[in-house]
Structures are given as C-alpha cells and as structure tokens.
PDB file of N, CA and C in Angstrom:
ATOM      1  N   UNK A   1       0.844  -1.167   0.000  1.00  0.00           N
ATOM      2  CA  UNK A   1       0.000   0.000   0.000  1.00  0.00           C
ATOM      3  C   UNK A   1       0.900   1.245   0.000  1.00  0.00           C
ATOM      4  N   UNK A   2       0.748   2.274  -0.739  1.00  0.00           N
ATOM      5  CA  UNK A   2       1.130   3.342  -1.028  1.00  0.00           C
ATOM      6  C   UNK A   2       0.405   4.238  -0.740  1.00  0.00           C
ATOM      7  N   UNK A   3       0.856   6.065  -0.109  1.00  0.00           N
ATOM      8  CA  UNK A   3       0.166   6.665   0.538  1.00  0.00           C
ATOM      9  C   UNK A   3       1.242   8.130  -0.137  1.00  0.00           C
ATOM     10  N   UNK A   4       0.723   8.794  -0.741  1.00  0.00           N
ATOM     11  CA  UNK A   4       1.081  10.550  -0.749  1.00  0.00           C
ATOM     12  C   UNK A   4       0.416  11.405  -0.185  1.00  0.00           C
ATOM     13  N   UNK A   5       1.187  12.203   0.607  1.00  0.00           N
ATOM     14  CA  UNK A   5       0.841  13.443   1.427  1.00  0.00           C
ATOM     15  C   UNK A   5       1.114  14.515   0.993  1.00  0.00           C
ATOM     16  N   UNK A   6       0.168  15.821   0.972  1.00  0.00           N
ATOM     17  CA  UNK A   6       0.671  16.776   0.279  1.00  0.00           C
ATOM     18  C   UNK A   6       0.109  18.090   0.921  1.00  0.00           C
ATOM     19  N   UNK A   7       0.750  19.060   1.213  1.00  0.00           N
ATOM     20  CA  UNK A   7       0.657  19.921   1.682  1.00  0.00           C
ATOM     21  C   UNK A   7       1.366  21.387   1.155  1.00  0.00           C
ATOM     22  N   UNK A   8      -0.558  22.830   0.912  1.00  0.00           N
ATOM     23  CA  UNK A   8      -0.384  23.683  -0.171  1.00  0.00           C
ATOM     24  C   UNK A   8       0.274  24.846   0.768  1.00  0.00           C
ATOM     25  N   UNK A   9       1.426  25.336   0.529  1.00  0.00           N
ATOM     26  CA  UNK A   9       1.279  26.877   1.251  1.00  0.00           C
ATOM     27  C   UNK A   9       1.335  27.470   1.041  1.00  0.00           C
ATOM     28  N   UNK A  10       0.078  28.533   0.694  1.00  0.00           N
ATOM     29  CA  UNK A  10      -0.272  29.854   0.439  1.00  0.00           C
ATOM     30  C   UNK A  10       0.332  30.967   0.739  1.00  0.00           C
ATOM     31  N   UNK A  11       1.743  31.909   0.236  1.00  0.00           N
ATOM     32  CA  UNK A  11       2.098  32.650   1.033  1.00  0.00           C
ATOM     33  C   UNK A  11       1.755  34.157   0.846  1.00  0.00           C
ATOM     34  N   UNK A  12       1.175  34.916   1.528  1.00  0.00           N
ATOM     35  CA  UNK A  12       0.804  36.197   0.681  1.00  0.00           C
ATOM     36  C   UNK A  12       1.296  37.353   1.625  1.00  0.00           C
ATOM     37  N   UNK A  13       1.733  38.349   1.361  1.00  0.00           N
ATOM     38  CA  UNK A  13       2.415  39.845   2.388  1.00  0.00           C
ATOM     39  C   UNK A  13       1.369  39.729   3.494  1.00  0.00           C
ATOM     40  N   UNK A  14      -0.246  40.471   2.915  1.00  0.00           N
ATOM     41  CA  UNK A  14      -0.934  40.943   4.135  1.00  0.00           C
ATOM     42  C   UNK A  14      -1.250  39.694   4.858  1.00  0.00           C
ATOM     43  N   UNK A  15      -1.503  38.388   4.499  1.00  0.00           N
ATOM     44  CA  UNK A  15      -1.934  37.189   5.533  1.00  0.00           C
ATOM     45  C   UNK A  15      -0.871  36.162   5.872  1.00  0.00           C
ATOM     46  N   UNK A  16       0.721  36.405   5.540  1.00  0.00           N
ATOM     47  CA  UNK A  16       0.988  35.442   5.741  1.00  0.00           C
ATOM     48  C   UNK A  16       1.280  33.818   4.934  1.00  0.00           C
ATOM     49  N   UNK A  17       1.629  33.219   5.679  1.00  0.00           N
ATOM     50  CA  UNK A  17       1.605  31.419   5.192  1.00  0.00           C
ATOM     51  C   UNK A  17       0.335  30.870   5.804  1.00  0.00           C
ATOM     52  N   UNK A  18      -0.008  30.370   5.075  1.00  0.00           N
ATOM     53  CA  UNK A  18      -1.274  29.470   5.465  1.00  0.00           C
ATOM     54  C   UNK A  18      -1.307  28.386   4.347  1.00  0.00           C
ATOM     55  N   UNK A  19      -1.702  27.129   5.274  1.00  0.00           N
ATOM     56  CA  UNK A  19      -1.396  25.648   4.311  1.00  0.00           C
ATOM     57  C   UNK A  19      -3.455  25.803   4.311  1.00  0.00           C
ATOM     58  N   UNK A  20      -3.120  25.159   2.951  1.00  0.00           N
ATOM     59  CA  UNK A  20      -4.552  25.197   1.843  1.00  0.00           C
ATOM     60  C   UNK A  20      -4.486  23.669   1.530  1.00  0.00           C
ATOM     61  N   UNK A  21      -5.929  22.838   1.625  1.00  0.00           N
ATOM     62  CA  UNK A  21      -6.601  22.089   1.327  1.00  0.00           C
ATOM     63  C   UNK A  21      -6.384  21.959  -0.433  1.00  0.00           C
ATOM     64  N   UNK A  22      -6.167  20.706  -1.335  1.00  0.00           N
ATOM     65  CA  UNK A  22      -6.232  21.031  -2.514  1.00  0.00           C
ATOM     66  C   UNK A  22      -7.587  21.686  -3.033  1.00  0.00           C
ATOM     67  N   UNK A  23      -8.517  21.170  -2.804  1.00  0.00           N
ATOM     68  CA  UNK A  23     -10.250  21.763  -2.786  1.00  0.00           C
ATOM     69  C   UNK A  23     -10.002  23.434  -2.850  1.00  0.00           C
ATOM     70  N   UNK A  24      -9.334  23.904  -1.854  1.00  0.00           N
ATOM     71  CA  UNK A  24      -9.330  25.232  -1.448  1.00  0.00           C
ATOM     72  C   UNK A  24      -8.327  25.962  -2.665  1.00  0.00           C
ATOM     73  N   UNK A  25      -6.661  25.052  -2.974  1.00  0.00           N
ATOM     74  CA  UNK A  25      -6.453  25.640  -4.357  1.00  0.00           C
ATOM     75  C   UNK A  25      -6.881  25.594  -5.308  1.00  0.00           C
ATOM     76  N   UNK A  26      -7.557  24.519  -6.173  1.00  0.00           N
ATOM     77  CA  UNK A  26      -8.365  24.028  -7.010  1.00  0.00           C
ATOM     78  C   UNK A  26      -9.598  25.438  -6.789  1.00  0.00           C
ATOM     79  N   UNK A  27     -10.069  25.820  -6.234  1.00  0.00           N
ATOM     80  CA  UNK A  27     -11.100  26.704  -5.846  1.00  0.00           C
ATOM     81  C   UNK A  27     -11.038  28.395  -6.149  1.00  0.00           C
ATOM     82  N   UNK A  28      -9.338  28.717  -6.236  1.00  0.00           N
ATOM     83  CA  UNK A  28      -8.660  29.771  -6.476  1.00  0.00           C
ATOM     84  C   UNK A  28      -9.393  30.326  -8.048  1.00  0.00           C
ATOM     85  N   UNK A  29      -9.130  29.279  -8.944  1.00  0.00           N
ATOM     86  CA  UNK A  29      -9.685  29.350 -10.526  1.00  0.00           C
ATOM     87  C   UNK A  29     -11.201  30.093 -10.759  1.00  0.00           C
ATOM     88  N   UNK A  30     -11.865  29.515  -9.536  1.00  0.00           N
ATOM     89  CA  UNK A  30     -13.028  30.109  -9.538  1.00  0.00           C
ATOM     90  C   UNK A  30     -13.491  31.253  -9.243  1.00  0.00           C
ATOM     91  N   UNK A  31     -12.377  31.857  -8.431  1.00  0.00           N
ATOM     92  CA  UNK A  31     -13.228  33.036  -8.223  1.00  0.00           C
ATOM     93  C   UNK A  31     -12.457  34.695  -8.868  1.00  0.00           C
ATOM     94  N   UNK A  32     -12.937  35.872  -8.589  1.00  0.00           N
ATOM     95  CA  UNK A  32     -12.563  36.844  -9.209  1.00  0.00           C
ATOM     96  C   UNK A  32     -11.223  36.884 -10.306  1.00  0.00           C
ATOM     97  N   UNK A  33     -10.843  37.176 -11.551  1.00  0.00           N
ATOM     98  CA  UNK A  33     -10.203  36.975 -11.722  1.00  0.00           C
ATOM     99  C   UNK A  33      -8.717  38.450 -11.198  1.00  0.00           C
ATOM    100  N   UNK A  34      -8.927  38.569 -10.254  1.00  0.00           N
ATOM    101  CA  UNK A  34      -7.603  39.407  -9.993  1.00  0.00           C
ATOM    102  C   UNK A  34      -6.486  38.199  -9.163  1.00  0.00           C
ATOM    103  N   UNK A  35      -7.405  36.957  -8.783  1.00  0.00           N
ATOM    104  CA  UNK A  35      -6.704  36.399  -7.998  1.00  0.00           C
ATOM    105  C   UNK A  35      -5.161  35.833  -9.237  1.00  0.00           C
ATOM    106  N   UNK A  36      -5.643  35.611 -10.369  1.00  0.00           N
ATOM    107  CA  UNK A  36      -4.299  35.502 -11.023  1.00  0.00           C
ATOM    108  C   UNK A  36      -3.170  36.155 -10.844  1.00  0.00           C
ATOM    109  N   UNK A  37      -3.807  37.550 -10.562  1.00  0.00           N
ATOM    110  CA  UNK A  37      -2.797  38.644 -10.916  1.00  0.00           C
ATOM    111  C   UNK A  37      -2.031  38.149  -9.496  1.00  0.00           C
ATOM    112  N   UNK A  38      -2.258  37.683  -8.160  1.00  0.00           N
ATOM    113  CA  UNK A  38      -1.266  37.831  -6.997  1.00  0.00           C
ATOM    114  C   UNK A  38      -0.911  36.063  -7.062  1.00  0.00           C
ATOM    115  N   UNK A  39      -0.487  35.893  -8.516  1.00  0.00           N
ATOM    116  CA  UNK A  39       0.639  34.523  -8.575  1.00  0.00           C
ATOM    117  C   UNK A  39       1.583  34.617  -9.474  1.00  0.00           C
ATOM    118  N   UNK A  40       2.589  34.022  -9.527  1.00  0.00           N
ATOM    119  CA  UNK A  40       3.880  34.548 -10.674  1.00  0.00           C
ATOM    120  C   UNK A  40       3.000  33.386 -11.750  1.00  0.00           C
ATOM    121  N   UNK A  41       3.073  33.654 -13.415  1.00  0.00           N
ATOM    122  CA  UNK A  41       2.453  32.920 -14.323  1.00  0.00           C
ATOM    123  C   UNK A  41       3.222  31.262 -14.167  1.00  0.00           C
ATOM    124  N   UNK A  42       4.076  31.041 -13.592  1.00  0.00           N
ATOM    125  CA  UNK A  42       4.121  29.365 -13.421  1.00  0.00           C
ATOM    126  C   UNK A  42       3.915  28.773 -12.144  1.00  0.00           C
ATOM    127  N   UNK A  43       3.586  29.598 -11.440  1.00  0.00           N
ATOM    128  CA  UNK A  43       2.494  29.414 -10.279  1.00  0.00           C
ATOM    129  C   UNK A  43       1.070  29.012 -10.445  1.00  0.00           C
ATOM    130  N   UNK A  44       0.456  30.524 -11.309  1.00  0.00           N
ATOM    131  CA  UNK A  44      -0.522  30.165 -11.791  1.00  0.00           C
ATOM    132  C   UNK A  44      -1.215  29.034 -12.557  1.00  0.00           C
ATOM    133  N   UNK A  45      -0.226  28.462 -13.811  1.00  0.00           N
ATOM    134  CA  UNK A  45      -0.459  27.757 -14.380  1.00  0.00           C
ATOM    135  C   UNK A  45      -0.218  26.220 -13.877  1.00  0.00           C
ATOM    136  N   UNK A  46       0.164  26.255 -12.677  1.00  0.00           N
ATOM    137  CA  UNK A  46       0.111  25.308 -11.473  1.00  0.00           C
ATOM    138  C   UNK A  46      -1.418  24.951 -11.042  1.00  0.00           C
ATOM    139  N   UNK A  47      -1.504  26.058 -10.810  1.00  0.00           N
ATOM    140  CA  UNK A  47      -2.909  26.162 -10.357  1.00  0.00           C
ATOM    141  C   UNK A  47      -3.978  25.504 -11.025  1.00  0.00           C
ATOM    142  N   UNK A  48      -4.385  26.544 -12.435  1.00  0.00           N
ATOM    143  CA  UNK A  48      -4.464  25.508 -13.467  1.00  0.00           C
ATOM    144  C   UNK A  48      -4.703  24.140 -13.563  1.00  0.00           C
ATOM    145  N   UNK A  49      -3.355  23.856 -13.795  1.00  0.00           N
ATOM    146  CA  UNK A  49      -3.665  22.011 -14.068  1.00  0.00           C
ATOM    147  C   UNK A  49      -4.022  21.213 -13.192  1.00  0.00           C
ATOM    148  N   UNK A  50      -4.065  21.806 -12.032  1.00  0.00           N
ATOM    149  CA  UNK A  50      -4.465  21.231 -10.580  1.00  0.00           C
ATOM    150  C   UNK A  50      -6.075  21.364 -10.928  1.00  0.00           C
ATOM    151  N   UNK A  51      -6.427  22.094 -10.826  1.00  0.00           N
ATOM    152  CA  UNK A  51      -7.750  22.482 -11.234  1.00  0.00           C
ATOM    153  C   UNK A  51      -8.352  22.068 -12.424  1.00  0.00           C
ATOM    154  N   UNK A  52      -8.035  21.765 -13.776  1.00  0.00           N
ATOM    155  CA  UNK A  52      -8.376  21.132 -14.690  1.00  0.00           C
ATOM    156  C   UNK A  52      -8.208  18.980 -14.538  1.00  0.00           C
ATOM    157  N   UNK A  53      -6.921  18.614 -13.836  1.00  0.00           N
ATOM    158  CA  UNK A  53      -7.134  17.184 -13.471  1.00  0.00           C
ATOM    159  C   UNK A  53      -7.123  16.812 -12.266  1.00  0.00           C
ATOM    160  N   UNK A  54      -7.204  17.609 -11.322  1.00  0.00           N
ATOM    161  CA  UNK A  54      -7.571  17.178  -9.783  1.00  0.00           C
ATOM    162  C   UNK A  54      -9.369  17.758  -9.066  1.00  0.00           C
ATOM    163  N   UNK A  55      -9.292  18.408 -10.289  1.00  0.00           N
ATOM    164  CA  UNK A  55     -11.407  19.059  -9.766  1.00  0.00           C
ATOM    165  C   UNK A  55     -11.791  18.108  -8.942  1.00  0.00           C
ATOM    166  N   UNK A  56     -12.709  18.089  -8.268  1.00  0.00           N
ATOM    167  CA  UNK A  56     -13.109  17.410  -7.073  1.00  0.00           C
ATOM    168  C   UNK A  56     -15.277  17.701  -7.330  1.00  0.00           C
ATOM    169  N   UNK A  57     -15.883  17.646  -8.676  1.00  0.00           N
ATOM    170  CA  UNK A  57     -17.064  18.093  -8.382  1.00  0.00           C
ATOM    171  C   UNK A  57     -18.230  17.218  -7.517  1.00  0.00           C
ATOM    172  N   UNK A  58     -18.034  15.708  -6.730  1.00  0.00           N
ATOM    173  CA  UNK A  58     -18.931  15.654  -5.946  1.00  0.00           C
ATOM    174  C   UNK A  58     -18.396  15.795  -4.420  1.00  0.00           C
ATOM    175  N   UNK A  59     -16.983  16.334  -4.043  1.00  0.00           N
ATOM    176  CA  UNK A  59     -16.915  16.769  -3.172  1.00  0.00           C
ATOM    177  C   UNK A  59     -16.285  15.600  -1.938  1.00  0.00           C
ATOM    178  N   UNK A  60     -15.309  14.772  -2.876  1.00  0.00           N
ATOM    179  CA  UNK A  60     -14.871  13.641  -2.270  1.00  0.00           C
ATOM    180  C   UNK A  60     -13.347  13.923  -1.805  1.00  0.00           C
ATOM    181  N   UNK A  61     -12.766  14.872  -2.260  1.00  0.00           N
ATOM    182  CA  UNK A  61     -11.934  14.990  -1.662  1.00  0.00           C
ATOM    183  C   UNK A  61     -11.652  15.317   0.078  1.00  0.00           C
ATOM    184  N   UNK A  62     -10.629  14.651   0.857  1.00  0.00           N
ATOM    185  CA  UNK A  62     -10.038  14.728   2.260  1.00  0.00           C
ATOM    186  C   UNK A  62      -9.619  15.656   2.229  1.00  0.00           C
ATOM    187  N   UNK A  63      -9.287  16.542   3.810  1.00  0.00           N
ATOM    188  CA  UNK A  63      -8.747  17.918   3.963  1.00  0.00           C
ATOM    189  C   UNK A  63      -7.061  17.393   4.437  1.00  0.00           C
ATOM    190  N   UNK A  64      -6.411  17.751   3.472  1.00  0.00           N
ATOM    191  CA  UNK A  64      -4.716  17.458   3.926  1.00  0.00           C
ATOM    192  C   UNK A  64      -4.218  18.442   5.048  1.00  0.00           C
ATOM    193  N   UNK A  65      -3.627  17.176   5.849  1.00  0.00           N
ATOM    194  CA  UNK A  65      -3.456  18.679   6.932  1.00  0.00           C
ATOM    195  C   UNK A  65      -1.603  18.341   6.931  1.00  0.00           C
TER     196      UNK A  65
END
C-alpha cells in the first residue's frame, strides 16, 4: 500500500503562510479573476492544471493537513 501526502502553502504579504486544502487551491480558478494577478504565471499555471485534473465536483476529496 502506497500513501502521498501533500501539503499547499499559500504565502501572501498581508496574511501570511497558510497551508490550503487542494479543494481550497483548485477553488482559487473560480473566483474573481484578480486572484491571477497575486501569482507569478508558473504558479498560476500550477494552479491551473491542478484544477483542470484534480477538480473534485462531488466533493470527495479529504482535507490534507
């Protein structure tokens, strides 16, 4: 049995580090688009593919801590 752990950290000036749920990055895509603008473009496009083959739409994904 095989097991990967993975853990996101969000780092931003005004809030800090904070570790993010994939659900919660995957979730980034969705909303306003200024949020692009506060990621470097191969960050972003991280984001992205996370979000295009890790989507989660009935909500089965675990919270990685």
């Amino acid at each position: 049995m095989h097991n990967l752990a993975l853990q996101f950290h969000l780092f931003r000036p005004r809030t800090g580090d904070k570790t993010k749920t994939l659900g919660e990055i995957v979730e980034l895509t969705t909303r306003a688009a200024h949020e692009q603008e506060l990621f470097s473009s191969s960050d972003w496009e991280f984001i992205q593919w996370l979000s295009e083959s890790h989507s989660d739409p009935e909500g089965l994904w675990i919270r990685l801590f």
